[in-house]
Protein backbone atom coordinates (compact mmCIF):
# COMPACT_ATOMS: atom_id res chain seq x y z
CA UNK A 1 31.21 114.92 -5.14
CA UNK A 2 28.57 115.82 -2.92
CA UNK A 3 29.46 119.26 -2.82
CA UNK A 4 29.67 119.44 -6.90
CA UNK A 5 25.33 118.41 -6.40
CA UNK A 6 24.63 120.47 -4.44
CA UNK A 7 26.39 123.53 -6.30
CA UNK A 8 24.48 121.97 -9.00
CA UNK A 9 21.34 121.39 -7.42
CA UNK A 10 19.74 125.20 -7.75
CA UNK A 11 20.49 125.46 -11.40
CA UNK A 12 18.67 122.28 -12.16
CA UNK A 13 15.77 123.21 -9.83
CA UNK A 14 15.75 126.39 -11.76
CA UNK A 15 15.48 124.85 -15.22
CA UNK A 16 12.81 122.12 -14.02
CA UNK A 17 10.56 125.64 -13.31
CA UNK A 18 11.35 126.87 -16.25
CA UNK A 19 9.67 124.18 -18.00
CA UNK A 20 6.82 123.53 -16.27
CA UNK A 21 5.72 127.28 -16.61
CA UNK A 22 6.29 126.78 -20.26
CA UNK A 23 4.25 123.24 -20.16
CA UNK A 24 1.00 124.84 -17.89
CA UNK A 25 1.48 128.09 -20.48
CA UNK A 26 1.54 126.16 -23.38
CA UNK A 27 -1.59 123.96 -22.33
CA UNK A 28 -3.14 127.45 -21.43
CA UNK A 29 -2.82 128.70 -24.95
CA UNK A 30 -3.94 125.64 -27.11
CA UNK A 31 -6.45 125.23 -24.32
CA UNK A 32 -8.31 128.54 -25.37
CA UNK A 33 -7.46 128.71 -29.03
CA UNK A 34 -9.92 126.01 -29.45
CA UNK A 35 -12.37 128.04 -28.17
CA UNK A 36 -11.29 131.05 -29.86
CA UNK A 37 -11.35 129.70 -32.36
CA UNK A 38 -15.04 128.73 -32.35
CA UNK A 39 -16.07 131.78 -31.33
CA UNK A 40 -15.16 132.76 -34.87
CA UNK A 41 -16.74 129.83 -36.72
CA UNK A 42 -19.97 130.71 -34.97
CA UNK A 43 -19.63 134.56 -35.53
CA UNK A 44 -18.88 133.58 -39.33
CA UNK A 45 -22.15 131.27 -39.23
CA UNK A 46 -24.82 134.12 -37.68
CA UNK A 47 -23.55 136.05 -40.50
CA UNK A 48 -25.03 133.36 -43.66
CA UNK A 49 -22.01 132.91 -45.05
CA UNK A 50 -20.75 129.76 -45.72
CA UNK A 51 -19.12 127.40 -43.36
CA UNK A 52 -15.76 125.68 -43.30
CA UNK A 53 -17.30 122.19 -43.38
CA UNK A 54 -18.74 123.02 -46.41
CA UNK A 55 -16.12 124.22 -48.41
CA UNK A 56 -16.33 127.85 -47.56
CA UNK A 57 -13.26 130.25 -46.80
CA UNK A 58 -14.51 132.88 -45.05
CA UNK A 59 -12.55 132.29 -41.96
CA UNK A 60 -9.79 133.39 -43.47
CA UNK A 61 -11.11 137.49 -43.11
CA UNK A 62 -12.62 136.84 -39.16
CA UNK A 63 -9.39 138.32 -36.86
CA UNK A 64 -10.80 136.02 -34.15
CA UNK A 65 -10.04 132.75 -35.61
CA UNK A 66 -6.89 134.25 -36.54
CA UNK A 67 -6.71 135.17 -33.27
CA UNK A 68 -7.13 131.90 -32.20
CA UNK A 69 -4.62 130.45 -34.51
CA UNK A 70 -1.94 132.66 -33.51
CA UNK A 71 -2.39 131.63 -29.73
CA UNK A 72 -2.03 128.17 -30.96
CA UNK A 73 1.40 128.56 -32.76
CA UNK A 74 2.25 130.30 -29.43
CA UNK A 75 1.41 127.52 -27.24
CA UNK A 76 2.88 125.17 -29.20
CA UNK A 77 6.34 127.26 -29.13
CA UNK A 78 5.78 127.62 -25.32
CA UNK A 79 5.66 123.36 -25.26
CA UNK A 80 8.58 122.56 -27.83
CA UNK A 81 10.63 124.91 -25.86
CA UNK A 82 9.83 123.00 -22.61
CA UNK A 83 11.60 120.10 -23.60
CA UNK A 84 14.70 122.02 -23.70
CA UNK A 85 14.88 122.79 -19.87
CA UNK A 86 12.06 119.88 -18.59
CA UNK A 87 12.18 115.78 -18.41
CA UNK A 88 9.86 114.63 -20.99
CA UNK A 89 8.27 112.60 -18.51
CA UNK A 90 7.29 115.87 -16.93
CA UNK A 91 6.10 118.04 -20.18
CA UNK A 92 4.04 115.37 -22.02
CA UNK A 93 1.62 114.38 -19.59
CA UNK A 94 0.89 118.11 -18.64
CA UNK A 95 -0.35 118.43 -22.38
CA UNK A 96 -4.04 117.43 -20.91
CA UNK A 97 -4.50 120.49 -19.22
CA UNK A 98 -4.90 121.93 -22.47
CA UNK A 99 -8.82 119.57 -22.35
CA UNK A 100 -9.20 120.86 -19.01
CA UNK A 101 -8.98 124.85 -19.78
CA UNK A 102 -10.80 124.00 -22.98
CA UNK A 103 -13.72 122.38 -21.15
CA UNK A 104 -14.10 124.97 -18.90
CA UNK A 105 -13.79 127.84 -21.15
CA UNK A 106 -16.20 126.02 -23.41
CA UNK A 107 -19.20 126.06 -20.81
CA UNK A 108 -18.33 129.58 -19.81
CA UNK A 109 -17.98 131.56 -23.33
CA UNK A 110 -19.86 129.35 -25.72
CA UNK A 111 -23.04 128.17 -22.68
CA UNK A 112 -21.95 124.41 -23.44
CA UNK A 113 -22.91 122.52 -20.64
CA UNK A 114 -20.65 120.66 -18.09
CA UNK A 115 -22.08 117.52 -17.00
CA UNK A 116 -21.60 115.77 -13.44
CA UNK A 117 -19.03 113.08 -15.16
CA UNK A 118 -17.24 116.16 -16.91
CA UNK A 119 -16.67 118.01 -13.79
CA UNK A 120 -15.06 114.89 -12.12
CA UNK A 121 -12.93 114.50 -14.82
CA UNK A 122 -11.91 117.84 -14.93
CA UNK A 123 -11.07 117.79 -11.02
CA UNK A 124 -9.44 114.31 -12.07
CA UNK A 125 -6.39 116.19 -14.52
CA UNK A 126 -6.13 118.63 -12.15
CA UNK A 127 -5.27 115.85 -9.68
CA UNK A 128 -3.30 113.50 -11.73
CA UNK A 129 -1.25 117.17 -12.74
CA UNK A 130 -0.47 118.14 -9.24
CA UNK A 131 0.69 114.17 -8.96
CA UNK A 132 2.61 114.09 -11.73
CA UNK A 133 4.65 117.86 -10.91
CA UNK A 134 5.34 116.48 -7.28
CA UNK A 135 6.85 113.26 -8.39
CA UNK A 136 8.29 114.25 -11.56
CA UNK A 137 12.25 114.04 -11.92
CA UNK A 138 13.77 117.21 -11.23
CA UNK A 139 17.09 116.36 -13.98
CA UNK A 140 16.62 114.73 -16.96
CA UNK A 141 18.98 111.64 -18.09
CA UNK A 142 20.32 113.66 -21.18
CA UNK A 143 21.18 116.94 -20.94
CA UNK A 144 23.43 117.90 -24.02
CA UNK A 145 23.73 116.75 -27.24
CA UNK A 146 26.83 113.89 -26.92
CA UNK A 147 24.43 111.78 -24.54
CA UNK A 148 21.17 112.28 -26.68
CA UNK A 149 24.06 110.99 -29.46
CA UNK A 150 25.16 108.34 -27.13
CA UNK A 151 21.62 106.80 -26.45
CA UNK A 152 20.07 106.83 -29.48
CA UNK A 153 23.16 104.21 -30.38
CA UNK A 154 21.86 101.75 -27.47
CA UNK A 155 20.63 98.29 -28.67
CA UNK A 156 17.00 98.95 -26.61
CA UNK A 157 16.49 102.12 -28.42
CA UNK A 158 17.60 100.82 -31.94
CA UNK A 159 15.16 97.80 -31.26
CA UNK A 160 12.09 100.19 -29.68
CA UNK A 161 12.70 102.32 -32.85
CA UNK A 162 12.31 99.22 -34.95
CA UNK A 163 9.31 98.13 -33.86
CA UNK A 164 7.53 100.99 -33.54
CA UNK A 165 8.24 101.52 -37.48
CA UNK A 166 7.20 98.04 -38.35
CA UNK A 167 3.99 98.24 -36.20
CA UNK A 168 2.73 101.52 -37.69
CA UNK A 169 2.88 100.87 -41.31
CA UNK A 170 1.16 97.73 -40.26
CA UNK A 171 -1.84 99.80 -39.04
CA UNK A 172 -1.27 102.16 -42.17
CA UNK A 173 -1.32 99.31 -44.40
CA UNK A 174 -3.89 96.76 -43.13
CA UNK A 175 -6.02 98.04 -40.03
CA UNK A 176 -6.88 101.15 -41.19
CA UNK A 177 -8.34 100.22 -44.51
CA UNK A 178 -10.27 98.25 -42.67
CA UNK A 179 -11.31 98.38 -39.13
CA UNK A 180 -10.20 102.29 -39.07
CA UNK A 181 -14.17 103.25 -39.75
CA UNK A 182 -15.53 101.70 -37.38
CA UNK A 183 -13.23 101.26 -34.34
CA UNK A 184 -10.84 104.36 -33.21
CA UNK A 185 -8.79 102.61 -31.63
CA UNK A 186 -6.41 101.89 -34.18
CA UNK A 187 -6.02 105.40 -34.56
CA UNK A 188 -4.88 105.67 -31.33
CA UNK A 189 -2.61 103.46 -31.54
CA UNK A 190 -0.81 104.90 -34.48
CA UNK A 191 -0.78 108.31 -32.76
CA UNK A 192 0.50 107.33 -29.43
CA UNK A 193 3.23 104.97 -30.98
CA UNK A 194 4.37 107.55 -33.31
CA UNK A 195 4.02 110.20 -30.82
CA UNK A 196 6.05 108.81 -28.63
CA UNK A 197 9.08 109.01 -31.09
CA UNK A 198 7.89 113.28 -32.25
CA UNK A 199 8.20 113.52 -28.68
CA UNK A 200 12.03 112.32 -28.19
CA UNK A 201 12.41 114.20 -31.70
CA UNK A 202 11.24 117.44 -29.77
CA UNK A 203 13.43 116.35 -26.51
CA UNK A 204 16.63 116.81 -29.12
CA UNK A 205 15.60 119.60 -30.96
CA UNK A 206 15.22 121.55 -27.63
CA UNK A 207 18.63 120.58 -26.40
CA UNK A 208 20.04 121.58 -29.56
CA UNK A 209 18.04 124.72 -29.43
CA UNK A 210 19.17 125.42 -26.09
CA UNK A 211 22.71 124.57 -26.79
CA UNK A 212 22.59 127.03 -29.78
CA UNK A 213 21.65 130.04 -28.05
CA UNK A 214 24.70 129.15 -25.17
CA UNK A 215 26.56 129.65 -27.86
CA UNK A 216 25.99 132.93 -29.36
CA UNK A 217 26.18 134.42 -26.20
CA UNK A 218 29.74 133.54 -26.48
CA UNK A 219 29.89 134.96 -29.74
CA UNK A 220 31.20 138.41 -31.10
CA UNK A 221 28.09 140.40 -32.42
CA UNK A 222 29.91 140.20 -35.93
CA UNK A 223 29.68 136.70 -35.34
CA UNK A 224 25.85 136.78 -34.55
CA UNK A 225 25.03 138.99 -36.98
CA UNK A 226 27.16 137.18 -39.67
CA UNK A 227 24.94 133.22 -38.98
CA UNK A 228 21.33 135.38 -39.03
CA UNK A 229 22.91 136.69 -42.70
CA UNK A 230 23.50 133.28 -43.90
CA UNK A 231 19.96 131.87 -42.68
CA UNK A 232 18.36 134.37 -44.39
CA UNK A 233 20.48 133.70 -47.21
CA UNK A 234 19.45 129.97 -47.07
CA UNK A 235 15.85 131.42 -46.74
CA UNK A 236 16.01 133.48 -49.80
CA UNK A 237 17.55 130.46 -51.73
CA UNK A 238 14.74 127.99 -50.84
CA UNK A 239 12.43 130.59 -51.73
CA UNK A 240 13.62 131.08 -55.28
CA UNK A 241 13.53 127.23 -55.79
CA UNK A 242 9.98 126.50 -54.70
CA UNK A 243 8.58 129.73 -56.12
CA UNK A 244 10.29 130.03 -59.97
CA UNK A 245 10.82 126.26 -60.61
CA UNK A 246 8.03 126.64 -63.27
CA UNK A 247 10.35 128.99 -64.95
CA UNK A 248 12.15 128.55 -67.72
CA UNK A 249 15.17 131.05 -67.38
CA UNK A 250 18.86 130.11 -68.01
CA UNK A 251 22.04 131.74 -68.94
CA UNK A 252 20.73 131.73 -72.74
CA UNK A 253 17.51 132.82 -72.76
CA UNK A 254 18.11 135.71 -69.92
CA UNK A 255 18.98 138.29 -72.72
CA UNK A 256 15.91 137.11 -75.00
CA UNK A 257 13.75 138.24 -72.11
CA UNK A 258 15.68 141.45 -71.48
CA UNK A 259 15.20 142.31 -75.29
CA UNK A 260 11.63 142.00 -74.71
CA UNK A 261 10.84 143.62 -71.82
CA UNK A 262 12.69 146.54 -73.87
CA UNK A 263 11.02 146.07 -77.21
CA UNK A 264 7.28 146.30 -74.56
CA UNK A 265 8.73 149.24 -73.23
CA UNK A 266 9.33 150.92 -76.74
CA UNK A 267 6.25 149.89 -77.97
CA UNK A 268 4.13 150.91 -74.56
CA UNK A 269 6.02 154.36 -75.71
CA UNK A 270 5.10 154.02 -78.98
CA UNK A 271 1.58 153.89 -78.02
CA UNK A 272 1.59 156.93 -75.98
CA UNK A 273 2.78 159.03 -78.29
CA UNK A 274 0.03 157.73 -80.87
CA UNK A 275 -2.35 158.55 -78.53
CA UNK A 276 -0.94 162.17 -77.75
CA UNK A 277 -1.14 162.79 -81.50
CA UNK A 278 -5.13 161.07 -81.97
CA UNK A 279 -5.97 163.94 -78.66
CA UNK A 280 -3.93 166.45 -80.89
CA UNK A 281 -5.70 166.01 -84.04
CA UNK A 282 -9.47 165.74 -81.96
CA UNK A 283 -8.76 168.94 -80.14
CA UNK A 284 -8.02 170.74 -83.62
CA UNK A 285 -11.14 169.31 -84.98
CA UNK A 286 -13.16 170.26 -82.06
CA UNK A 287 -11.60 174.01 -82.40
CA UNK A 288 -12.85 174.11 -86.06
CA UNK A 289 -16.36 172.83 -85.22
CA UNK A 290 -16.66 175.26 -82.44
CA UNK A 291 -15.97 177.86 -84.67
CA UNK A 292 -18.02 177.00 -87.74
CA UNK A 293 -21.19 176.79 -85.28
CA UNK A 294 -20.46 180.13 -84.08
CA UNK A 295 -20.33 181.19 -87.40
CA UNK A 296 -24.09 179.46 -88.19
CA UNK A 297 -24.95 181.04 -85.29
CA UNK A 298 -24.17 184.28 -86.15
CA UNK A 299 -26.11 183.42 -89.73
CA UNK A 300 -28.72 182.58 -87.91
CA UNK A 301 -29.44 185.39 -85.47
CA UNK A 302 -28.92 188.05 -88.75
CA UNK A 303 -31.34 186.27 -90.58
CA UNK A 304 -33.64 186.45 -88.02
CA UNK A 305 -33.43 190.33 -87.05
CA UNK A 306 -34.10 190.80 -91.32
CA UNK A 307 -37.04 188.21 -91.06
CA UNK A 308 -38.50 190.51 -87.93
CA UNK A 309 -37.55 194.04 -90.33
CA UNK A 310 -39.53 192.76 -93.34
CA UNK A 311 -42.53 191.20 -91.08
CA UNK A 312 -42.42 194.99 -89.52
CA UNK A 313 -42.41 196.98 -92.47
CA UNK A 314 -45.14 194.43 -93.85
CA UNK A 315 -47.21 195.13 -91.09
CA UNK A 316 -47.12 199.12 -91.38
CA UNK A 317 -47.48 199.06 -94.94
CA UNK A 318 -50.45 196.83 -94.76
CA UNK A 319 -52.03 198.75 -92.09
CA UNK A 320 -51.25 202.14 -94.11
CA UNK A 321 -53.50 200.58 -97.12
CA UNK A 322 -56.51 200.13 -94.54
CA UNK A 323 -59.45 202.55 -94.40
């Protein structure tokens, strides 16, 4: 038996690493995107156009808040995948780093200032971190899928589950209409209590995860390539639901709307060849034109050499007659 934990003992120390890298990377990443984030608000600001709060979406076209977003979603992988290979006792509370590098990244790239009491509570999460890593338990209780199965059947968590349920929608329903205003902490108490079942929820979904991915490395590559078919089958399918449920298409109607994209096409033809023969008759008429003002001007320039003969002979005949 003692030899088995032992045998055991590297793999496990080897997973708990695993996941607190992910956990300080994933605090890393929100950490900045805040900031990143607000480096693009501001940008968007010095340039007069309109801001978020107001309504504006000109965010959308700055590549730094995008930025910023995108190292978000990737810290937020980097924690859900923690779960998979680190106690949740372990992952969780490492989530405050993420205030820590935003603090500090806010007084150096955006000049906010850092106050005495902010500095010691900064050096306080870096404390209560290194505490938390050096006490932490190195193996998790549940480790597949059959105990996470088995414990979510025990009385205390049926009863904690319970509770929790009844005590938010009691907030929902009655505190937060009314106290929610003026005192926050009721919404703090509705995120903690539900949190603390999104972060069990995330626990399972990692094991599964983790599971999954032990198993197609036992699978053929037919196999493999086979399941990523069918999700993107079940992709496509969803797709076509949410995106052409306003249309009305069956079995009945399908050749109706085949007819008429044919009877558009005809018609679009149609159309161009009435147009070929309008260019047809305007470059005939433009021929004729052309060549009835070349005739004019042909009129024209003989009746002007026999208007200069006449004034010439005029001229001679009248200058004859003089003395």
């Amino acid at each position: 038996m003692i030899e088995t934990e032992s045998a055991d003992l590297p793999h496990v120390t080897y997973n708990f690493y695993i996941g607190l890298g992910l956990a300080v990377s994933s605090s890393l990443f929100i950490g900045s995107s805040f900031v990143i984030k607000k480096k693009g608000l501001l940008r968007i600001g010095s340039q007069g156009q309109m801001r978020a709060g107001l309504g504006g979406y000109s965010y959308l076209k700055e590549w730094i808040w995008w930025a910023g977003l995108l190292s978000m979603g990737i810290g937020e992988a980097a924690n859900f995948t923690a779960y998979a290979f680190a106690p949740a006792s372990l992952v969780t509370p490492l989530g405050v780093l993420s205030v820590l590098v935003s603090a500090i990244f806010s007084s150096r790239c955006l000049g906010e200032r850092l106050n005495l009491l902010g500095k010691i509570g900064c050096f306080l999460c870096i404390i209560g971190s290194t505490i938390i890593v050096l006490h932490a338990p190195k193996e998790g209780t549940v480790d597949s899928m059959e105990r996470l199965g088995q414990l979510l059947l025990e009385p205390g968590f049926v009863i904690y589950t319970t509770t929790i349920i009844i005590v938010s929608c009691f907030l929902v329903v009655f505190c937060v209409p009314r106290y929610g205003s003026t005192n926050v902490v009721v919404y703090i108490l509705l995120c903690s209590m539900i949190g603390s079942l999104s972060v069990m929820e995330c626990k399972g979904l990692g094991l599964a995860l983790r599971e999954t991915v032990a198993e197609w490395g036992n699978m053929a590559a037919a196999d493999v390539v086979g399941s990523l078919c069918g999700f993107f089958t079940v992709v496509s399918g969803i797709f076509l639901l949410n995106v052409f449920r306003e249309w009305d298409i069956s079995l009945n109607n399908l050749s109706s709307l085949l007819q008429k994209k044919e009877d558009a096409k005809s018609s679009q033809s149609a159309d161009i060849d009435g147009t070929s023969i309008v260019k047809d008759c305007h470059s005939q008429r433009f021929d004729e034109t052309s060549v009835l003002l070349e005739r004019h001007s042909r009129q024209n320039s003989l009746e002007s050499r026999t208007f200069a003969t006449l004034t010439c002979a005029s001229e001679n005949v009248y200058n004859s007659l003089l003395p």
